[in-house]
Every structure is written in structure tokens, then in C-alpha cells.
N, C-alpha and C. Protein backbone atom coordinates (compact mmCIF):
# COMPACT_ATOMS: atom_id res chain seq x y z
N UNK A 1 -102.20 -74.07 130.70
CA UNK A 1 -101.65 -75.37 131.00
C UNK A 1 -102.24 -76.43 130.07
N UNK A 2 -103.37 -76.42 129.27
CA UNK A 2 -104.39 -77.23 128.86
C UNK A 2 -103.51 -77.12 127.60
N UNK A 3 -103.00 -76.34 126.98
CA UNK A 3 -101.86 -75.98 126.11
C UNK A 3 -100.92 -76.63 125.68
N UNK A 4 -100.17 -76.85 126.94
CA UNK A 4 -99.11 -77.20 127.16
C UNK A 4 -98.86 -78.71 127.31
N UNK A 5 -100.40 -79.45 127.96
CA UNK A 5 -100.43 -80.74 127.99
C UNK A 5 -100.63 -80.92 126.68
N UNK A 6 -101.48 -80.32 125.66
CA UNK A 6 -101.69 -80.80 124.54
C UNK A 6 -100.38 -80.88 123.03
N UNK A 7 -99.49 -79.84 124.02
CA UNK A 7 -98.49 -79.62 122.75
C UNK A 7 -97.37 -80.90 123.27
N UNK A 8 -97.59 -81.01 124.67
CA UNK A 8 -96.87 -82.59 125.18
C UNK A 8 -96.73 -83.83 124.29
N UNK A 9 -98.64 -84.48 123.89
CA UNK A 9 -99.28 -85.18 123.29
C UNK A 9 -98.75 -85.31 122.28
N UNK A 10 -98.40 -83.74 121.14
CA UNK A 10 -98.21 -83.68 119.93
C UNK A 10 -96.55 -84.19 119.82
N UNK A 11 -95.62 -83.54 120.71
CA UNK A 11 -94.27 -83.84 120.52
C UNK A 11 -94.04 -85.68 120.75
N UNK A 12 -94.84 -85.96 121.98
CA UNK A 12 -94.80 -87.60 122.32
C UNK A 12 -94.89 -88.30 120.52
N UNK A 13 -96.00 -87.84 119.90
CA UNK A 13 -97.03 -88.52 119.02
C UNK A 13 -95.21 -87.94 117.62
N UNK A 14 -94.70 -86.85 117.30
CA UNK A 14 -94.01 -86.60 116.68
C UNK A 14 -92.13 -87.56 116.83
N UNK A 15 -91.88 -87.51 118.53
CA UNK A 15 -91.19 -88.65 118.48
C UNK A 15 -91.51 -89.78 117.67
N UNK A 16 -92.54 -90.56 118.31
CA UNK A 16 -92.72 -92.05 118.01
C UNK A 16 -92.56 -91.89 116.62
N UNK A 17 -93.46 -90.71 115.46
CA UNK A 17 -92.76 -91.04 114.22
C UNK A 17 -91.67 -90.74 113.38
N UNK A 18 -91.09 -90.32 114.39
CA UNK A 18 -89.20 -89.72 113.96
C UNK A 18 -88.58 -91.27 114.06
N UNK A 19 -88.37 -91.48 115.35
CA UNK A 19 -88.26 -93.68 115.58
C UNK A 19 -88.42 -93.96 114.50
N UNK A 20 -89.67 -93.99 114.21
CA UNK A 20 -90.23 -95.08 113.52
C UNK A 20 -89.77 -95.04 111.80
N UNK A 21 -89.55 -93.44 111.53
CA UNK A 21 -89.25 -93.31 109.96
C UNK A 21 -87.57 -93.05 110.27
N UNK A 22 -87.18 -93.45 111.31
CA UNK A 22 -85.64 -93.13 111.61
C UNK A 22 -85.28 -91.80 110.63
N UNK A 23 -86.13 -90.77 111.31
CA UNK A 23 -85.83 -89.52 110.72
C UNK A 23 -84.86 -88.48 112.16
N UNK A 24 -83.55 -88.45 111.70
CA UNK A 24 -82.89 -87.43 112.74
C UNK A 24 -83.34 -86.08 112.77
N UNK A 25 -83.94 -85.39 111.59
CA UNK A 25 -84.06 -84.30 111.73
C UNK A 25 -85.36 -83.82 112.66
N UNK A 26 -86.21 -84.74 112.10
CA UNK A 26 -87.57 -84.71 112.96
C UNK A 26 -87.86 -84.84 114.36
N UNK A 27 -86.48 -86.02 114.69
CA UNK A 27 -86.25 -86.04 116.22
C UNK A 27 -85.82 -85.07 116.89
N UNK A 28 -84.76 -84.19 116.12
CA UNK A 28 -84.11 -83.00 116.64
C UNK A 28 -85.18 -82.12 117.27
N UNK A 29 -86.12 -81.96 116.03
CA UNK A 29 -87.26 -81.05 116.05
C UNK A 29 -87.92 -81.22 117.06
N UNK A 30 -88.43 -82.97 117.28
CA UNK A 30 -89.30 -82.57 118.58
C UNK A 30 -88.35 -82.43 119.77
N UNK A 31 -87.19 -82.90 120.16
CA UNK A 31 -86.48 -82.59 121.21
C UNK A 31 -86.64 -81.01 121.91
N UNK A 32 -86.34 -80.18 120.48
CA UNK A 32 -86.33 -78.82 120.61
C UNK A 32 -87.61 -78.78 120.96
N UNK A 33 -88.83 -78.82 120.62
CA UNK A 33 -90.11 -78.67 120.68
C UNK A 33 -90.81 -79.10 122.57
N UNK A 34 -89.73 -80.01 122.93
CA UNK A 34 -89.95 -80.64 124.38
C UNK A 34 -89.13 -79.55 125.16
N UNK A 35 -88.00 -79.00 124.91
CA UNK A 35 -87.44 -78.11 125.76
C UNK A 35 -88.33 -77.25 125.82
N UNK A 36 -89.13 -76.66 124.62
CA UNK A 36 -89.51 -75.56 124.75
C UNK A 36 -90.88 -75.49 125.98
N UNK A 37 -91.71 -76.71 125.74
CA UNK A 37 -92.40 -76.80 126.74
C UNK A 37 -92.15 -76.92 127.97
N UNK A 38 -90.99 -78.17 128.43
CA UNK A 38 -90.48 -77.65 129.51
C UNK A 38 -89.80 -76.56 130.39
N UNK A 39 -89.27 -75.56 129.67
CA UNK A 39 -88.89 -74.17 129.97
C UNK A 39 -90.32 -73.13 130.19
N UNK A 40 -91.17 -73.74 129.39
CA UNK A 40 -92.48 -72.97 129.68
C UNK A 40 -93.16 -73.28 130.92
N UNK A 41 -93.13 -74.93 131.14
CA UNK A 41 -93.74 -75.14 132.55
C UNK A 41 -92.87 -74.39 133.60
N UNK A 42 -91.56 -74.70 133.74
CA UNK A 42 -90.47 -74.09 134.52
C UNK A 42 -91.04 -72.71 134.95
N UNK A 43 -91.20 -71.86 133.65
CA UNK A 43 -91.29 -70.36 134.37
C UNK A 43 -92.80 -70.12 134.92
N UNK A 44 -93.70 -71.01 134.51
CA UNK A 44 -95.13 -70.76 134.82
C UNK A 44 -94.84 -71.21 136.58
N UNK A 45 -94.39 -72.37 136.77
CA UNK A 45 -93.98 -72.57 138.46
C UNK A 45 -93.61 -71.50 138.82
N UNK A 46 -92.68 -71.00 138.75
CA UNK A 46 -92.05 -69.68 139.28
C UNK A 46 -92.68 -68.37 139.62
N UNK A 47 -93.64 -68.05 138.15
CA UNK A 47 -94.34 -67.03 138.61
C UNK A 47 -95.34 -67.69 139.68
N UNK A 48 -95.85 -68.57 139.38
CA UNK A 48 -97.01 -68.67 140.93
C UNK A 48 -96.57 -69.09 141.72
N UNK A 49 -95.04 -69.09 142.00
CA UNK A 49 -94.54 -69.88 143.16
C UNK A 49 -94.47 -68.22 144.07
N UNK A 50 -94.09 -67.03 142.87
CA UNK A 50 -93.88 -65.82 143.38
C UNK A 50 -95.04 -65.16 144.13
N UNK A 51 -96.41 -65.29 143.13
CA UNK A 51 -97.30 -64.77 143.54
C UNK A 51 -98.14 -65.32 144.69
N UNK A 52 -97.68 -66.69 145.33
CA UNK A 52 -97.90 -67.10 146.36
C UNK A 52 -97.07 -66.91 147.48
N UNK A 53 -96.13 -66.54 146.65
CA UNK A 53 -95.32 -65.51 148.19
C UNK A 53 -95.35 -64.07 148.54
N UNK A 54 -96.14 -63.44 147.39
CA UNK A 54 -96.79 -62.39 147.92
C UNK A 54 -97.70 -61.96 148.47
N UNK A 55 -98.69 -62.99 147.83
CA UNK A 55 -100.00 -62.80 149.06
C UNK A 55 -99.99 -63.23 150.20
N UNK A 56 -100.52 -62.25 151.02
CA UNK A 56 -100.46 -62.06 152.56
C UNK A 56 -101.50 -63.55 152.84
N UNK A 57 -102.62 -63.63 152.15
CA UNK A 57 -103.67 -64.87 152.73
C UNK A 57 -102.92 -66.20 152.12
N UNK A 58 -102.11 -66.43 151.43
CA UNK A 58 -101.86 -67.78 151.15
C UNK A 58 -100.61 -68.11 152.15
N UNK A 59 -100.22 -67.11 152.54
CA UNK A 59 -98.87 -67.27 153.01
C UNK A 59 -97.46 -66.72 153.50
């Protein structure tokens, strides 16, 4: 997760200079670069949403 916040940071920090050099391609890039993290948080929920429904002590 420590990962994932940090590759956050990097795409935030890669927007602002796509804006700023009004570069489309770069924006594309981090867009893509934000899905990808968000699809990563997505499935990381899931698996521990699973493995908390398998264990008998959590639940």
C-alpha cells in the first residue's frame, strides 16, 4: 500500500506538470498511470475483503 500511495504522489506531481506544459500526451500518461493504481487498490480490497470472509475469527 506504501507503494501505491507513493506512485499516487508521483502521478498527482506528473499531472500538475502536463497542465502546466499543456502537454496532452503526458496527461494521457498519467491518467493511464491513475487507472492503473486505482484498479490495483480495487483488487487489493477484494482480496481482503475475501480473506475476511473466510476466517472463522474475524467473521
Amino acid at each position: 500500500m506504501g507503494t501505491t500511495a507513493f506512485g499516487a504522489f508521483g502521478v498527482i506531481k506528473q499531472v500538475r506538470k502536463a497542465r502546466t506544459e499543456h502537454d496532452t500526451l503526458q496527461l494521457v500518461d498519467a491518467v493511464v498511470s491513475a487507472a492503473a493504481i486505482v484498479t490495483g487498490l480495487a483488487i487489493l480490497y477484494r482480496e481482503l475483503k475475501r480473506l475476511g470472509d473466510d476466517d472463522v475469527l474475524l467473521g
